[in-house]
Protein backbone atom coordinates (compact mmCIF):
# COMPACT_ATOMS: atom_id res chain seq x y z
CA UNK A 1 0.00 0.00 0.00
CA UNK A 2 0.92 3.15 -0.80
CA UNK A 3 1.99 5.88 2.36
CA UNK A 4 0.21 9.12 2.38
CA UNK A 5 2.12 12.24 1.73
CA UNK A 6 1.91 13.19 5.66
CA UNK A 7 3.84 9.69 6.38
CA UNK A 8 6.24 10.15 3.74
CA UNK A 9 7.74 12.98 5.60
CA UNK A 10 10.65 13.19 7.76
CA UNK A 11 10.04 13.68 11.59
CA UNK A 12 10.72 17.22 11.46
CA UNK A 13 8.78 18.34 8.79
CA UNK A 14 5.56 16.79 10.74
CA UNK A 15 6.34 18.39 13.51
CA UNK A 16 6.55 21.72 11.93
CA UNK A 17 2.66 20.22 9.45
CA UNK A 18 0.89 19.76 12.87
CA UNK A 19 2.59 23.09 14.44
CA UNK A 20 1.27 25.24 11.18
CA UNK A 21 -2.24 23.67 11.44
CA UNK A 22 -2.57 24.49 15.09
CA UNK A 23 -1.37 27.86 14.58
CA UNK A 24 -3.78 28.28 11.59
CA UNK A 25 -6.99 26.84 13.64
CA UNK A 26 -6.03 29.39 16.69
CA UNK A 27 -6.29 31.95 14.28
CA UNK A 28 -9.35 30.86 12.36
CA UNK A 29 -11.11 30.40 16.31
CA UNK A 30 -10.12 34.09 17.05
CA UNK A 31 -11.48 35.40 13.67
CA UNK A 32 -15.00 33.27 14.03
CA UNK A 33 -15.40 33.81 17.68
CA UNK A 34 -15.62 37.18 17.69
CA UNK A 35 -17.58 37.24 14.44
CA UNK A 36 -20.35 34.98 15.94
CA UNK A 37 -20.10 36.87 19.30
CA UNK A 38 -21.58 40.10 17.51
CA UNK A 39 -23.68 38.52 15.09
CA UNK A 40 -25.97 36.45 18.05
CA UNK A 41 -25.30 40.05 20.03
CA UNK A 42 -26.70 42.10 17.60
CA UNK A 43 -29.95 39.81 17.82
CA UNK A 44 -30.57 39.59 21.21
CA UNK A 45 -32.79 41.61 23.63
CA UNK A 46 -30.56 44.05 25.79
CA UNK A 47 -31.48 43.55 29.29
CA UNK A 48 -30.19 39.24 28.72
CA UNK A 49 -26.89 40.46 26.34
CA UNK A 50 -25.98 42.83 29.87
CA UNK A 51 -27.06 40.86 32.42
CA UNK A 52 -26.45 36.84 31.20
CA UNK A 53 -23.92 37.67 27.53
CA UNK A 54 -25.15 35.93 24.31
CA UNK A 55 -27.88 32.67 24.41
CA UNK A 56 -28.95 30.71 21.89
CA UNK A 57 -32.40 30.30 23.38
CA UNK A 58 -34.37 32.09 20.76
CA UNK A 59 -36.96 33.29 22.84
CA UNK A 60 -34.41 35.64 24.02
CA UNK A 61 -33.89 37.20 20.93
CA UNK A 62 -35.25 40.11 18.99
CA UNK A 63 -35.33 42.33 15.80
CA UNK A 64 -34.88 45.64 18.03
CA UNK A 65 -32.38 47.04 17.32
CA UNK A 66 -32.03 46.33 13.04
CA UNK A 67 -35.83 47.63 13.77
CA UNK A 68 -34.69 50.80 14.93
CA UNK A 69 -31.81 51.07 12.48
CA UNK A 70 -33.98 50.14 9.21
CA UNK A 71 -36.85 52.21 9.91
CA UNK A 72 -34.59 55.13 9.74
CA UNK A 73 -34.25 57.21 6.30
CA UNK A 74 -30.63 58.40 7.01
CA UNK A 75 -29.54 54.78 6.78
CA UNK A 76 -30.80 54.52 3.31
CA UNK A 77 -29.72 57.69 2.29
CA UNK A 78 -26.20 57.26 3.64
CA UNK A 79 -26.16 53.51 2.38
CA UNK A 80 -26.58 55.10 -1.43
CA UNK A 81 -23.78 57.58 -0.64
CA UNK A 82 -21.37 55.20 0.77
CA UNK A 83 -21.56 52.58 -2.21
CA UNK A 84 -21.57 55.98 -4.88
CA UNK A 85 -18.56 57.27 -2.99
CA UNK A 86 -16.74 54.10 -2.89
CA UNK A 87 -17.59 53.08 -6.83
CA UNK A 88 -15.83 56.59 -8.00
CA UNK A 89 -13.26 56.55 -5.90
CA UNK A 90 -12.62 53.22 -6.86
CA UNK A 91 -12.17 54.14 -10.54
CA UNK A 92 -10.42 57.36 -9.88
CA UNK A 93 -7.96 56.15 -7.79
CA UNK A 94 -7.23 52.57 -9.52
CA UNK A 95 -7.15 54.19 -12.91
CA UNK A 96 -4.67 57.53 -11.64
CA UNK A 97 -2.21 54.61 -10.17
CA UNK A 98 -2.13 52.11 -12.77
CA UNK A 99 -1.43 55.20 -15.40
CA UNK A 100 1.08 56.69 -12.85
CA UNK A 101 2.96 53.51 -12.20
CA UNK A 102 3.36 52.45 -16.33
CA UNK A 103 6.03 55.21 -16.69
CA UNK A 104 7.60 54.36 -13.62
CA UNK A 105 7.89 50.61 -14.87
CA UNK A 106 9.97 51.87 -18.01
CA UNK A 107 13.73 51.32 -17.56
CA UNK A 108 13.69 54.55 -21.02
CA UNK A 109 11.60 56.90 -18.97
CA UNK A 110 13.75 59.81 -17.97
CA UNK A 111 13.40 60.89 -14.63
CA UNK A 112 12.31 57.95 -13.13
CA UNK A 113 14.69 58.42 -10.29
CA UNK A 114 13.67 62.36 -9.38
CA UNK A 115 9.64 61.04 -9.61
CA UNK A 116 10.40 58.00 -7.43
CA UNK A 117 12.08 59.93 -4.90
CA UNK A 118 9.09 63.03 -5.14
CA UNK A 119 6.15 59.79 -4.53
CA UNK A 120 8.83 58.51 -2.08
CA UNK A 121 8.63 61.68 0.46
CA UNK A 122 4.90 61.92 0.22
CA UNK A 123 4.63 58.69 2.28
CA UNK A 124 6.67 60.44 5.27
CA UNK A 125 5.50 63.36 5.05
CA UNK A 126 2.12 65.09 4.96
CA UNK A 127 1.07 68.99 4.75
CA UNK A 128 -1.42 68.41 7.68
CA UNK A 129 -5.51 68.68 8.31
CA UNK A 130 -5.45 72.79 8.78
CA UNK A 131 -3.27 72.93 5.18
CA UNK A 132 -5.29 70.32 3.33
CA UNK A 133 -8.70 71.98 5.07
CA UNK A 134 -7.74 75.26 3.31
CA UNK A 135 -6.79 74.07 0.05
CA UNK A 136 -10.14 72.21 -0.57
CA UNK A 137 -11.66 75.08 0.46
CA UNK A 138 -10.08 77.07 -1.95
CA UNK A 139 -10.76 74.66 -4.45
CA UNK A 140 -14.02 75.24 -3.80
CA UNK A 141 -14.89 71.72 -2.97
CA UNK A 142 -16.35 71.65 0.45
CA UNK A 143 -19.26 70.09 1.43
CA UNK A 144 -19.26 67.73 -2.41
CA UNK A 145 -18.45 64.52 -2.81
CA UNK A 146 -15.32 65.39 -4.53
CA UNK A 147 -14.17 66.39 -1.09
CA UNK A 148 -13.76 63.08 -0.02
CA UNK A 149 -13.05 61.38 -3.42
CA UNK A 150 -10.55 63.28 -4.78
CA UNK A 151 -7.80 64.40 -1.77
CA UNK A 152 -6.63 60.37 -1.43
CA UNK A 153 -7.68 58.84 -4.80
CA UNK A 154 -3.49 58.49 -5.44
CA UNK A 155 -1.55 56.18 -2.69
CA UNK A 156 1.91 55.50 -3.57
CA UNK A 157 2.13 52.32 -1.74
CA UNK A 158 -0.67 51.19 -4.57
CA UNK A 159 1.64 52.64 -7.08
CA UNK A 160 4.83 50.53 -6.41
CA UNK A 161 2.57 47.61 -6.31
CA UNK A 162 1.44 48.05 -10.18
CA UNK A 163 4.72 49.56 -11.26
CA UNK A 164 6.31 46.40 -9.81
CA UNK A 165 3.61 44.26 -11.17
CA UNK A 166 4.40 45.80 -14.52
CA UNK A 167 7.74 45.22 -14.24
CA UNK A 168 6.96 41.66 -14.25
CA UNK A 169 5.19 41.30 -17.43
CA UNK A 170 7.46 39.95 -20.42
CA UNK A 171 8.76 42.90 -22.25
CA UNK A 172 8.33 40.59 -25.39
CA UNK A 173 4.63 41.55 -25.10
CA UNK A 174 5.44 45.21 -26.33
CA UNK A 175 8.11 44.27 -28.75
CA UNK A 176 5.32 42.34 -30.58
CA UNK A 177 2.96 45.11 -30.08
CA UNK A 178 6.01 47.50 -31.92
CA UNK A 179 5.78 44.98 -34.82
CA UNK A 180 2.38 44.82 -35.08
CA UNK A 181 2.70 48.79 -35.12
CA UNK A 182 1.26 49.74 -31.80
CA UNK A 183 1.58 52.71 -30.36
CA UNK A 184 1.94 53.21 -26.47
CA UNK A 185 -1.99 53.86 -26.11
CA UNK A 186 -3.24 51.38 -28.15
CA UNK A 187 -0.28 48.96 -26.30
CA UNK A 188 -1.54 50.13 -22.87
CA UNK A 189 -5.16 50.24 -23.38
CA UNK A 190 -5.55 47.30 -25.36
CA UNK A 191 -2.81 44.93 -24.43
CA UNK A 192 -1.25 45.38 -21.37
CA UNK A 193 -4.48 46.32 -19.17
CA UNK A 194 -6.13 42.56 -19.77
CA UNK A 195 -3.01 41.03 -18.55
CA UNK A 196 -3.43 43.19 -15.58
CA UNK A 197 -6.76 41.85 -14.17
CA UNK A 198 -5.64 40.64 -11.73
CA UNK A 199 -3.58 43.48 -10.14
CA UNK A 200 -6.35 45.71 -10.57
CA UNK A 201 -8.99 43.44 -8.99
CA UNK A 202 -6.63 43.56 -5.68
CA UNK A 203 -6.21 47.36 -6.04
CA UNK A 204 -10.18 48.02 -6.68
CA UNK A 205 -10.71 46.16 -3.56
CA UNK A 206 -8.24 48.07 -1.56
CA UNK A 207 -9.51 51.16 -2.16
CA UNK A 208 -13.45 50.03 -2.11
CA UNK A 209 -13.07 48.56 1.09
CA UNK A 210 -10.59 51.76 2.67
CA UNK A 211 -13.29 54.35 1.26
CA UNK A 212 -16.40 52.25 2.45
CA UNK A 213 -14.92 52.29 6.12
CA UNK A 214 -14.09 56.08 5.98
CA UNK A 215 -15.80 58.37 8.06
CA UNK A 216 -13.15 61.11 9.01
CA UNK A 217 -12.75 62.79 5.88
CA UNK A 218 -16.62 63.60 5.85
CA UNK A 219 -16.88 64.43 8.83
CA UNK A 220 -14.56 67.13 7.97
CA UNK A 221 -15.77 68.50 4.74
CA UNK A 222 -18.94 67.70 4.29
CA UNK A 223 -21.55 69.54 6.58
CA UNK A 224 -24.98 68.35 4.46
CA UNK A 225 -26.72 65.26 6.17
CA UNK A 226 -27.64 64.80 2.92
CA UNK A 227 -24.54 63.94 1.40
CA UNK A 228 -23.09 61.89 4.39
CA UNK A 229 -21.81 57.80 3.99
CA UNK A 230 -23.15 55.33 6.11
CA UNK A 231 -20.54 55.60 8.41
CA UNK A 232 -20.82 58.59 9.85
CA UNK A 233 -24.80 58.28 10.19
CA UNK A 234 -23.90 55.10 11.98
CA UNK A 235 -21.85 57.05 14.18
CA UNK A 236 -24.18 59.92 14.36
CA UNK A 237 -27.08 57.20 15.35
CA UNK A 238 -24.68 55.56 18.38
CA UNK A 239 -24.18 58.97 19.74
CA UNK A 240 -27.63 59.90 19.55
CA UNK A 241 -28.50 56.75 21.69
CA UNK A 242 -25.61 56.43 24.17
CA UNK A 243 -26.39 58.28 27.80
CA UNK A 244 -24.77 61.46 28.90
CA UNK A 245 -22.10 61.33 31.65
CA UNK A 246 -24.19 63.79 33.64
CA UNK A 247 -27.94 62.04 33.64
CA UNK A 248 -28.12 61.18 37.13
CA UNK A 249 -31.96 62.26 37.43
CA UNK A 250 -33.80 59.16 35.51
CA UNK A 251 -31.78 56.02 36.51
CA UNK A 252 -33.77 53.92 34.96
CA UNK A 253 -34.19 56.20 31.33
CA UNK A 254 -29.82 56.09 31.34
CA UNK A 255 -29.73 52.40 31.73
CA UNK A 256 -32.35 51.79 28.84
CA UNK A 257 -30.76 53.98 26.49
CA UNK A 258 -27.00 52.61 27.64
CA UNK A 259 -28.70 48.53 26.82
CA UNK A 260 -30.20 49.82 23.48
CA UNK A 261 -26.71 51.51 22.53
CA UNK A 262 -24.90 48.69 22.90
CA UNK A 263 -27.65 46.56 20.87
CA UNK A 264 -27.34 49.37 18.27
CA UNK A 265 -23.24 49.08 18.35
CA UNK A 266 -23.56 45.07 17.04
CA UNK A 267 -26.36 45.84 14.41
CA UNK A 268 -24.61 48.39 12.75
CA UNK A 269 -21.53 46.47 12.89
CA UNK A 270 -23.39 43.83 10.85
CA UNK A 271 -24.90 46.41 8.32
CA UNK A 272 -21.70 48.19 7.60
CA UNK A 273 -20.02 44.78 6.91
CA UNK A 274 -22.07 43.13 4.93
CA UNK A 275 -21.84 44.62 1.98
CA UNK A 276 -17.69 43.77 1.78
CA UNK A 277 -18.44 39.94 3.35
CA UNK A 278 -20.51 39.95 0.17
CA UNK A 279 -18.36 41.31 -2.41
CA UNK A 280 -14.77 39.83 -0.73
CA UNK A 281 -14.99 35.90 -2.13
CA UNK A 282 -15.88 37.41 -5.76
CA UNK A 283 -12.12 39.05 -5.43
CA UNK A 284 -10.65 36.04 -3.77
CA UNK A 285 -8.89 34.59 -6.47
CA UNK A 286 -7.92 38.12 -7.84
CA UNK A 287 -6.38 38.87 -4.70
CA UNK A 288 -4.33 35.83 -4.23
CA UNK A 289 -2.89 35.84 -7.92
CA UNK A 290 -2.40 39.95 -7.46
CA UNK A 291 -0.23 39.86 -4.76
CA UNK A 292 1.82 37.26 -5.89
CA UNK A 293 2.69 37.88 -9.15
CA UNK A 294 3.58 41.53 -8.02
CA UNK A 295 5.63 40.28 -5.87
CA UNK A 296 8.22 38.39 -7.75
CA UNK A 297 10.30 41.11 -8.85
CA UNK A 298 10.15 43.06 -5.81
């Protein structure tokens, strides 16, 4: 009979098998615990989640707080904002890197050095809220969308990724382009951007996923409820129902609204996530091929 591969291997190397798996299922058990922790949370009714912690008796349980959350029109309204702020920044910001990091790529392009070492500073150093506050404002961009879009649509850190992912395309690829009498836009447009699915699937998802979690950035500029993500009227809707320090005078009014704050904190949790537990396995094997291939030359 024929040994498996696990028996087939020399003492050490099983030792080392059974050590990686263990290490692996601790970390899979401290990513799932916590995950089912606030999704059974976020379902139960407050008084049991503060005085007993999570059940799974079901009579215990209610819609409350997702209730409370659904039923209100900001959610909706910030929910639209969110997913039209994240789809444009998406595109801005994948398609400024990927053109930014093709001339970086290019052993021919003079200057490569001074630009490198420009992009290079810009991750060390920053001109500061008050600075950046003004120049929007001068721009004439507060309280719009392209507020928050438009002030961190380039990272350089993305930019070294594609201009190293570039670098590891065949340069036989353009030659036969040159034959075929390509120029550089039909080249880059038409032949080097399909090859590059997979790099840009792990860059749209970056940026998706950083601008869907923002918050700070609107908070700053944008001073219309109207035009606010979902996170920040997630925040705004925690504050609303979390008691003040100083209410001493109805005991039992501060300990209701305390319970239905922290219901409120797991529900939104779930709302706000959902949308990227969704969209994350349709990237998956995107992701994996992304990073690696841009990582061979670097």
């Amino acid at each position: 009979m024929k040994k498996s591969k696990f028996a087939r291997l020399s003492l050490q190397d099983k030792v080392f098998m059974i050590g990686s798996y263990l290490l692996l299922g601790l970390f899979m058990v401290a990513i799932i615990v916590p995950v089912v922790y606030i999704i059974v949370a976020s379902f139960m009714d407050p008084v049991t989640l503060q005085n007993k912690g999570i059940t799974f008796d079901f009579s215990k349980w209610t819609l409350t707080a997702y209730e409370r959350v659904f039923t209100n029109s900001s959610i909706w309204t910030g929910f639209r904002n969110s997913v039209i702020y994240s789809l444009l920044f998406t595109f801005v910001s994948v398609f400024v890197t990927l053109l930014a990091a093709y001339p970086m790529s290019r052993q021919d392009f003079k200057g490569r050095g001074f630009f490198n070492v420009i992009f290079i500073i810009t991750m060390f150093f920053g001109g500061g809220l008050i600075p950046t506050y003004l120049l929007i404002s001068q721009l004439g961009l507060l309280n719009s969308m392209w507020a928050v879009i438009l002030p961190g649509s380039f990272s350089v850190w993305n930019m070294i990724i594609a201009r190293t992912y570039y670098q590891g395309i065949p340069t036989e690829l353009r030659e036969a382009a040159d034959v075929d009498g390509a120029n550089e836009i039909v080249f880059y447009f038409r032949i080097l951007l399909p090859v590059c699915t997979p790099i840009i699937a792990v860059l749209a998802l970056w940026q998706f996923v950083g601008m869907w979690n923002s918050y700070f950035d609107a908070m700053i500029y944008l001073n219309d409820a109207s035009k606010q993500p979902l996170q920040l009227v997630l925040r705004a809707i925690l504050i609303q129902n979390s008691p003040d320090s100083g209410m001493i005078s109805d005991m039992q009014s501060t300990a209701e609204r305390a319970q239905m704050a922290e219901l409120l904190k797991y529900a939104t949790i779930i709302i706000s996530s959902l949308p990227l537990l969704v969209m994350y396995p349709f990237f998956q094997k995107y992701f994996d091929s992304g990073i690696m291939v841009g990582s061979v030359k670097g």
